[in-house]
N, C-alpha and C. Protein backbone atom coordinates (compact mmCIF):
# COMPACT_ATOMS: atom_id res chain seq x y z
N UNK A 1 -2.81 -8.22 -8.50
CA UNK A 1 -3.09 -6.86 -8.89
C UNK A 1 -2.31 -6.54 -10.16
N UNK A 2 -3.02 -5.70 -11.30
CA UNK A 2 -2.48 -5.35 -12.72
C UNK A 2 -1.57 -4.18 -12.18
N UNK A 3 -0.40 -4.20 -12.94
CA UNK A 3 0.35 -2.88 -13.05
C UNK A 3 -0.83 -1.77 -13.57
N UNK A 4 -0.58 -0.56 -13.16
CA UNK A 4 -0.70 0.40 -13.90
C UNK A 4 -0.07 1.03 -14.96
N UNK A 5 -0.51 0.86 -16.10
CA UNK A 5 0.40 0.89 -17.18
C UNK A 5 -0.34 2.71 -17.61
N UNK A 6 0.63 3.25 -18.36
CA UNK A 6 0.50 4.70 -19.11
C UNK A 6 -1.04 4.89 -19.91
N UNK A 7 -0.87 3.36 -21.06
CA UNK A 7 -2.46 3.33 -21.22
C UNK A 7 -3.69 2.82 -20.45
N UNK A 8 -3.20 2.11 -19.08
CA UNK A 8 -4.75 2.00 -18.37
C UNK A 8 -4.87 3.16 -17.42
N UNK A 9 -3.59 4.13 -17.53
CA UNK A 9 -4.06 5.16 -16.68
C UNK A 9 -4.89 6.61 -17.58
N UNK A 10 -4.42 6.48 -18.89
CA UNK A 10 -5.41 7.08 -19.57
C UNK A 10 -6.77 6.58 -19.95
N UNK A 11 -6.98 5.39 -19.85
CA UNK A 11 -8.05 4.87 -20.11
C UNK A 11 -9.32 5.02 -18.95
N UNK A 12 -8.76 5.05 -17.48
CA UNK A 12 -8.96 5.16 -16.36
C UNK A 12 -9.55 6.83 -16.43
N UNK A 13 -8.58 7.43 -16.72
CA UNK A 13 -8.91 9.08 -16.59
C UNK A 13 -10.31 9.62 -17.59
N UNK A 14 -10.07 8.75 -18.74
CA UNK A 14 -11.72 9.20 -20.18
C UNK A 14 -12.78 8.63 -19.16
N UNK A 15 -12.37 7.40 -18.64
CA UNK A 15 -14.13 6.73 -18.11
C UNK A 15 -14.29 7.81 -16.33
N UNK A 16 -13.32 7.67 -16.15
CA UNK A 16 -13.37 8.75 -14.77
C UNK A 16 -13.99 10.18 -15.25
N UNK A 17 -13.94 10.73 -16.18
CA UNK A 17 -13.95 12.28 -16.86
C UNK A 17 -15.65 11.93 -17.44
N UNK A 18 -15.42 11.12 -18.07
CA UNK A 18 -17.03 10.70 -18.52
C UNK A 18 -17.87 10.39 -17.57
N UNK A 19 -17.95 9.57 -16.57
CA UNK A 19 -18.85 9.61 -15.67
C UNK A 19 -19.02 10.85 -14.97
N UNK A 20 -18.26 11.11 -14.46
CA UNK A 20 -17.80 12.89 -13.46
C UNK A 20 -19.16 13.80 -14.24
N UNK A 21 -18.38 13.94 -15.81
CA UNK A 21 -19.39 14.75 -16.37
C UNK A 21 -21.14 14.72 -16.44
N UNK A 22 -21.35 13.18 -16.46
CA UNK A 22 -22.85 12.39 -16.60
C UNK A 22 -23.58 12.01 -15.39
N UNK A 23 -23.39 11.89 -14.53
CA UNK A 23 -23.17 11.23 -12.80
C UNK A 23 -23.10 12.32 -11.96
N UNK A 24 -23.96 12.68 -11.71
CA UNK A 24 -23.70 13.81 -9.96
C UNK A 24 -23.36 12.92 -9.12
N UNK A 25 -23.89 11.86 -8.97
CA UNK A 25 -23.28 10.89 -7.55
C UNK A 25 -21.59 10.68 -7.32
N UNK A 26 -21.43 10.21 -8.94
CA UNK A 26 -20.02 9.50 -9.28
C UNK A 26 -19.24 11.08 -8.94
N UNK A 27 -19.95 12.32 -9.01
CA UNK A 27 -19.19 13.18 -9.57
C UNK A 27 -18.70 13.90 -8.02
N UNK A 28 -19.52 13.48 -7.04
CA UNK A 28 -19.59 13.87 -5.99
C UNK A 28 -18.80 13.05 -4.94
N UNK A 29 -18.43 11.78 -5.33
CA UNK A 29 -17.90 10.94 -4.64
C UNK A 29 -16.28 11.17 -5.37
N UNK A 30 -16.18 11.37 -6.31
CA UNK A 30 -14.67 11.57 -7.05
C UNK A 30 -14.18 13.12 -6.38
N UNK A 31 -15.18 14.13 -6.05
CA UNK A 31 -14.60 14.91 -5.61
C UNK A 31 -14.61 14.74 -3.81
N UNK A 32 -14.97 13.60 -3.52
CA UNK A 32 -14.90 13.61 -1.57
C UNK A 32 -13.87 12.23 -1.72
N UNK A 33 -13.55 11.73 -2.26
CA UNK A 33 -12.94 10.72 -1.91
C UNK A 33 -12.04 9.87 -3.57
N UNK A 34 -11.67 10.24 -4.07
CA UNK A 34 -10.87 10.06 -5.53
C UNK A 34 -10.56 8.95 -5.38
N UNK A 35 -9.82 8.20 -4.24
CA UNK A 35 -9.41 6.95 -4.46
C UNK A 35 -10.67 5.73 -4.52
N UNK A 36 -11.93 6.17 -4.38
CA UNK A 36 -12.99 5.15 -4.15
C UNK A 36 -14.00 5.82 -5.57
N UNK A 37 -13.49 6.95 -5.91
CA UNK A 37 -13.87 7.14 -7.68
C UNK A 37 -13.08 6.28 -8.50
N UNK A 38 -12.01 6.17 -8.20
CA UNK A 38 -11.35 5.66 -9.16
C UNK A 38 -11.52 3.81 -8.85
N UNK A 39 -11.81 3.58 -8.29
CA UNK A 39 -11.81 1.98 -7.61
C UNK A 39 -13.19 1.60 -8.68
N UNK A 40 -13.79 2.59 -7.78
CA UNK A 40 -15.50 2.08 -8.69
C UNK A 40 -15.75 2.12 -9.76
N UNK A 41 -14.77 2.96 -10.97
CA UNK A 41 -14.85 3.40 -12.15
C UNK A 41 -14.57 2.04 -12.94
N UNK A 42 -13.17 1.95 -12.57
CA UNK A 42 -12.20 0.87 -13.00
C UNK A 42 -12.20 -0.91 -12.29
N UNK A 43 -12.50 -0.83 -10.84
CA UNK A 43 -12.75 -2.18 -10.46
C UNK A 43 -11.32 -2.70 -10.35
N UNK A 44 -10.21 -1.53 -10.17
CA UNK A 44 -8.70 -1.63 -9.85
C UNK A 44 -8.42 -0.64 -8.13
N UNK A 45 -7.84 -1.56 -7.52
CA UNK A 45 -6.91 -0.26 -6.74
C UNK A 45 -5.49 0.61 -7.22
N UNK A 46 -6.00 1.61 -6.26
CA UNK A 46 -4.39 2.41 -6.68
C UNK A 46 -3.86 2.08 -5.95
N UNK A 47 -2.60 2.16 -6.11
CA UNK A 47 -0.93 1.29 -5.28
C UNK A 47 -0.84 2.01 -4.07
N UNK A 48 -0.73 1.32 -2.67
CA UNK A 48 -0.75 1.85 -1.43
C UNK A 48 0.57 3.08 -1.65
N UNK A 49 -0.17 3.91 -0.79
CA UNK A 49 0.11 5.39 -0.66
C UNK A 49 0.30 6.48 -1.83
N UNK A 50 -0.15 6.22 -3.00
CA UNK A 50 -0.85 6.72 -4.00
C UNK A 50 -1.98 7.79 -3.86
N UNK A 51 -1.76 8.90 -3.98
CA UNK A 51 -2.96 10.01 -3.52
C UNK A 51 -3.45 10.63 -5.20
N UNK A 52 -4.35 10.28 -4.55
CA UNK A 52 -5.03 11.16 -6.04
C UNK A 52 -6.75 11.93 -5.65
N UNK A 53 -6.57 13.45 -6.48
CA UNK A 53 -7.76 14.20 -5.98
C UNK A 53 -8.00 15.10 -7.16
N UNK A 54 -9.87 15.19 -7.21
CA UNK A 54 -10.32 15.63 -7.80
C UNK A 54 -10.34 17.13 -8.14
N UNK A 55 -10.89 18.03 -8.59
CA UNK A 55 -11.22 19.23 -8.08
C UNK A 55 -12.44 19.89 -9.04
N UNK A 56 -13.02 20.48 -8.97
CA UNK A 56 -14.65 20.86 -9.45
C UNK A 56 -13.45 22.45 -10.36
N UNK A 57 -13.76 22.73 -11.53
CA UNK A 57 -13.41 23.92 -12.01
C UNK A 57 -14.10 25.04 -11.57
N UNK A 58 -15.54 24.75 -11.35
CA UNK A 58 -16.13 26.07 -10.88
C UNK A 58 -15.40 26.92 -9.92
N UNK A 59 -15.73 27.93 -10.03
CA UNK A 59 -15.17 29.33 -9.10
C UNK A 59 -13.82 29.48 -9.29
N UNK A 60 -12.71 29.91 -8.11
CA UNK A 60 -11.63 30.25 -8.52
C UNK A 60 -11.29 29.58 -7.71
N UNK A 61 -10.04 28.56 -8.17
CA UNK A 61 -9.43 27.39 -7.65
C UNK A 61 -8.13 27.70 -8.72
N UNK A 62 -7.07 27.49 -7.96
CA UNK A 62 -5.46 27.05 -8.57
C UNK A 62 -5.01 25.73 -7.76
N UNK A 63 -5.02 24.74 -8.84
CA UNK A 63 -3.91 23.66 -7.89
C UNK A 63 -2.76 23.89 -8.64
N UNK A 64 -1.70 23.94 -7.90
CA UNK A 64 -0.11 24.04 -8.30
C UNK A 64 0.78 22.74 -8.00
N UNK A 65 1.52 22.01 -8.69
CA UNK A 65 2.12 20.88 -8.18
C UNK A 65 3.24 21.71 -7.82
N UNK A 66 4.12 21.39 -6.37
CA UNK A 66 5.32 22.04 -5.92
C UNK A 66 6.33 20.89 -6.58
N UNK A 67 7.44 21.65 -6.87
CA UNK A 67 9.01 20.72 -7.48
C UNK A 67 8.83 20.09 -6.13
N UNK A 68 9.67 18.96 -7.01
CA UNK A 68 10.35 17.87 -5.91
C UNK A 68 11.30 18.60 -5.29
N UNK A 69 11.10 18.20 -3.90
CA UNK A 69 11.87 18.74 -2.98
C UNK A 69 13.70 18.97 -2.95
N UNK A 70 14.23 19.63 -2.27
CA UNK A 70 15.75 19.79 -2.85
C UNK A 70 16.67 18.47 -2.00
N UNK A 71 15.89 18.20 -1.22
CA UNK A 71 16.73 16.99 -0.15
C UNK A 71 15.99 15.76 -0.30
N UNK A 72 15.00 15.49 -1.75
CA UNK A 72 15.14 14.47 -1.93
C UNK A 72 16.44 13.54 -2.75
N UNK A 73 16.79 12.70 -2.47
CA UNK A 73 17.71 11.90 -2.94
C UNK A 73 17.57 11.65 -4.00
N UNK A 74 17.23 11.91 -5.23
CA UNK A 74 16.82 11.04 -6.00
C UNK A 74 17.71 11.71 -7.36
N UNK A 75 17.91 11.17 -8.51
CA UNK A 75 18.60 11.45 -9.61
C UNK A 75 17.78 12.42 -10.40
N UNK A 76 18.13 13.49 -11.26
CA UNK A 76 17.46 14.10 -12.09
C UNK A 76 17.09 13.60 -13.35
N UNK A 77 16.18 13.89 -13.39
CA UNK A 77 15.30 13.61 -14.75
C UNK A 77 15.55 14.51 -15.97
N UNK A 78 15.59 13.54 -16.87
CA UNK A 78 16.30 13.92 -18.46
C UNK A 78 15.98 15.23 -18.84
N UNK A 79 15.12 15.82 -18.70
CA UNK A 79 14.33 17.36 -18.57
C UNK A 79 14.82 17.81 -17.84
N UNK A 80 15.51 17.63 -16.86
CA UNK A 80 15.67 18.21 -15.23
C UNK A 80 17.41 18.94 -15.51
N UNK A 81 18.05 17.21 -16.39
CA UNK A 81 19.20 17.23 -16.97
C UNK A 81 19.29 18.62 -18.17
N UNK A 82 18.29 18.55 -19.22
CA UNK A 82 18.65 19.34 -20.33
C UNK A 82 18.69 20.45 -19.33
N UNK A 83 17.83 20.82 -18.35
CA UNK A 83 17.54 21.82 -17.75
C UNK A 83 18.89 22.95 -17.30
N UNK A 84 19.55 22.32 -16.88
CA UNK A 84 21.07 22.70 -16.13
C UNK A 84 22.29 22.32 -16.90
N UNK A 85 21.89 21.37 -17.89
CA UNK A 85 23.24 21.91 -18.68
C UNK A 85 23.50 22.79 -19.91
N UNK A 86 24.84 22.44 -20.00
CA UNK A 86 25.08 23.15 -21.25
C UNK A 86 24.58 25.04 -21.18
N UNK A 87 25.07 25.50 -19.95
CA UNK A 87 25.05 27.16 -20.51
C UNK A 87 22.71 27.12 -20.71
N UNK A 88 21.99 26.56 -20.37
CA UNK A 88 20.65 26.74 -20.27
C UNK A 88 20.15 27.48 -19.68
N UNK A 89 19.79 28.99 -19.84
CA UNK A 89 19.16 29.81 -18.57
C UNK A 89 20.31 30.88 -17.98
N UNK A 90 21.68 30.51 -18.31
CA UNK A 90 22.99 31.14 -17.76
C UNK A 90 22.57 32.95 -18.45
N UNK A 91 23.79 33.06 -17.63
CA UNK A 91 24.11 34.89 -17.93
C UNK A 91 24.82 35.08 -19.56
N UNK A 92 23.93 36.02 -20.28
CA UNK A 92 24.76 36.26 -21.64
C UNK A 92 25.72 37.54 -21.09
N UNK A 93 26.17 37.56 -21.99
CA UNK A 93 28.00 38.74 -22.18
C UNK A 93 27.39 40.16 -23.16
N UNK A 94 27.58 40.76 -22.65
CA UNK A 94 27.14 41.75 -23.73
C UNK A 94 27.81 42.18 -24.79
N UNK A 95 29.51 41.43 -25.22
CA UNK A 95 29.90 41.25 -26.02
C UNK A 95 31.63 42.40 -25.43
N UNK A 96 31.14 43.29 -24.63
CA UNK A 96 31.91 43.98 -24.32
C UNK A 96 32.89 43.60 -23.12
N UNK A 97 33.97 42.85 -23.36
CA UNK A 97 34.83 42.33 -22.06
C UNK A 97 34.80 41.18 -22.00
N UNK A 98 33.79 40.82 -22.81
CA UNK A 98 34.04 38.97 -22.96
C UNK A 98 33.44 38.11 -21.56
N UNK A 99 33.49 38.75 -20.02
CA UNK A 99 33.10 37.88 -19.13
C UNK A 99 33.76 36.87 -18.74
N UNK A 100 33.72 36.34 -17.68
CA UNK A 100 33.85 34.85 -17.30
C UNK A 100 33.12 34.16 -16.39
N UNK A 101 33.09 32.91 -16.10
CA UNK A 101 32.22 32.73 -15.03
C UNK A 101 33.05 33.29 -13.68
N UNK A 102 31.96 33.68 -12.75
CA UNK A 102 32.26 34.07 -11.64
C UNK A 102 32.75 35.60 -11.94
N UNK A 103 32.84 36.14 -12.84
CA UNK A 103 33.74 37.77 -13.07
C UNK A 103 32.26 38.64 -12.74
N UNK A 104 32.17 40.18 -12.37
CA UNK A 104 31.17 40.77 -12.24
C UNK A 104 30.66 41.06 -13.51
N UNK A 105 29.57 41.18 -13.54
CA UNK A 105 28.71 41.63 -15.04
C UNK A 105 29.18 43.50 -15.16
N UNK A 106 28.87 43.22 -16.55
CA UNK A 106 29.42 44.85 -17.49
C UNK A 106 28.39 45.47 -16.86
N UNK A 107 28.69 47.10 -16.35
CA UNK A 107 27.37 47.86 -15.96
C UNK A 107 26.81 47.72 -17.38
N UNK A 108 25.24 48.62 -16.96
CA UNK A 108 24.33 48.56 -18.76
C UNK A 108 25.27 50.07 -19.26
N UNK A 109 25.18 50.06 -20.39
CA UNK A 109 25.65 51.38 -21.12
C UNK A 109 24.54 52.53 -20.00
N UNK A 110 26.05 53.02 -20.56
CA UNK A 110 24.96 54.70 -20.00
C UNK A 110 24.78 55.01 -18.73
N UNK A 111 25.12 53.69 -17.52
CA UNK A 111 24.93 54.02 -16.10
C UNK A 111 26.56 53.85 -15.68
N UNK A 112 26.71 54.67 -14.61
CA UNK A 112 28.11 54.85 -13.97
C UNK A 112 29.20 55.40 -14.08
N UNK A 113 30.57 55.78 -14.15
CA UNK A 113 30.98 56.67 -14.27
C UNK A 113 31.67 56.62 -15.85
């Protein structure tokens, strides 16, 4: 069995997208069963326990991918990394009191006594 490499999985996705579009059969079987669209397209399997699914745009449909879970084990990813460091997303100072971490935030002007 070939690795799946970055370019046969894009290459995989144009001929999958092109038939889908040309093919009611192909287009109908990619949306009941994706892993036997993609088999028939390509004449490759996908790697056991590999899920992959179609979805028709018509009507109103949201698929959302959920974050990786918080109790998976696994190391963060370089994005994941820029994400949390370095002060990214943190509380600004309003210049008045300077702050620290953990100190309470300045009320806003104008509220309190």
């Amino acid at each position: 069995m070939h690795e799946w490499t970055e370019q046969a999985q894009q290459e995989a996705q144009e001929k999958i997208f092109r038939m889908a579009a040309n093919d009611a059969d192909f287009r109908a079987l990619a949306l009941r069963d994706g892993r036997a669209a993609v088999e028939e397209a390509t004449g490759r399997k996908l790697p056991e326990g590999f899920k992959i699914r179609f979805v028709d745009p018509a009507g109103a449909h949201l698929t959302a991918v959920l974050p990786r879970a918080a109790y998976e084990e696994e190391e963060l990813a370089e994005f994941e990394l820029a994400a949390v460091a370095g002060g990214k997303g943190g509380h600004s100072t309003s210049g008045r009191g300077g702050g620290t971490a953990g100190s309470e935030p300045d009320a806003p002007a104008g509220l309190g006594g």
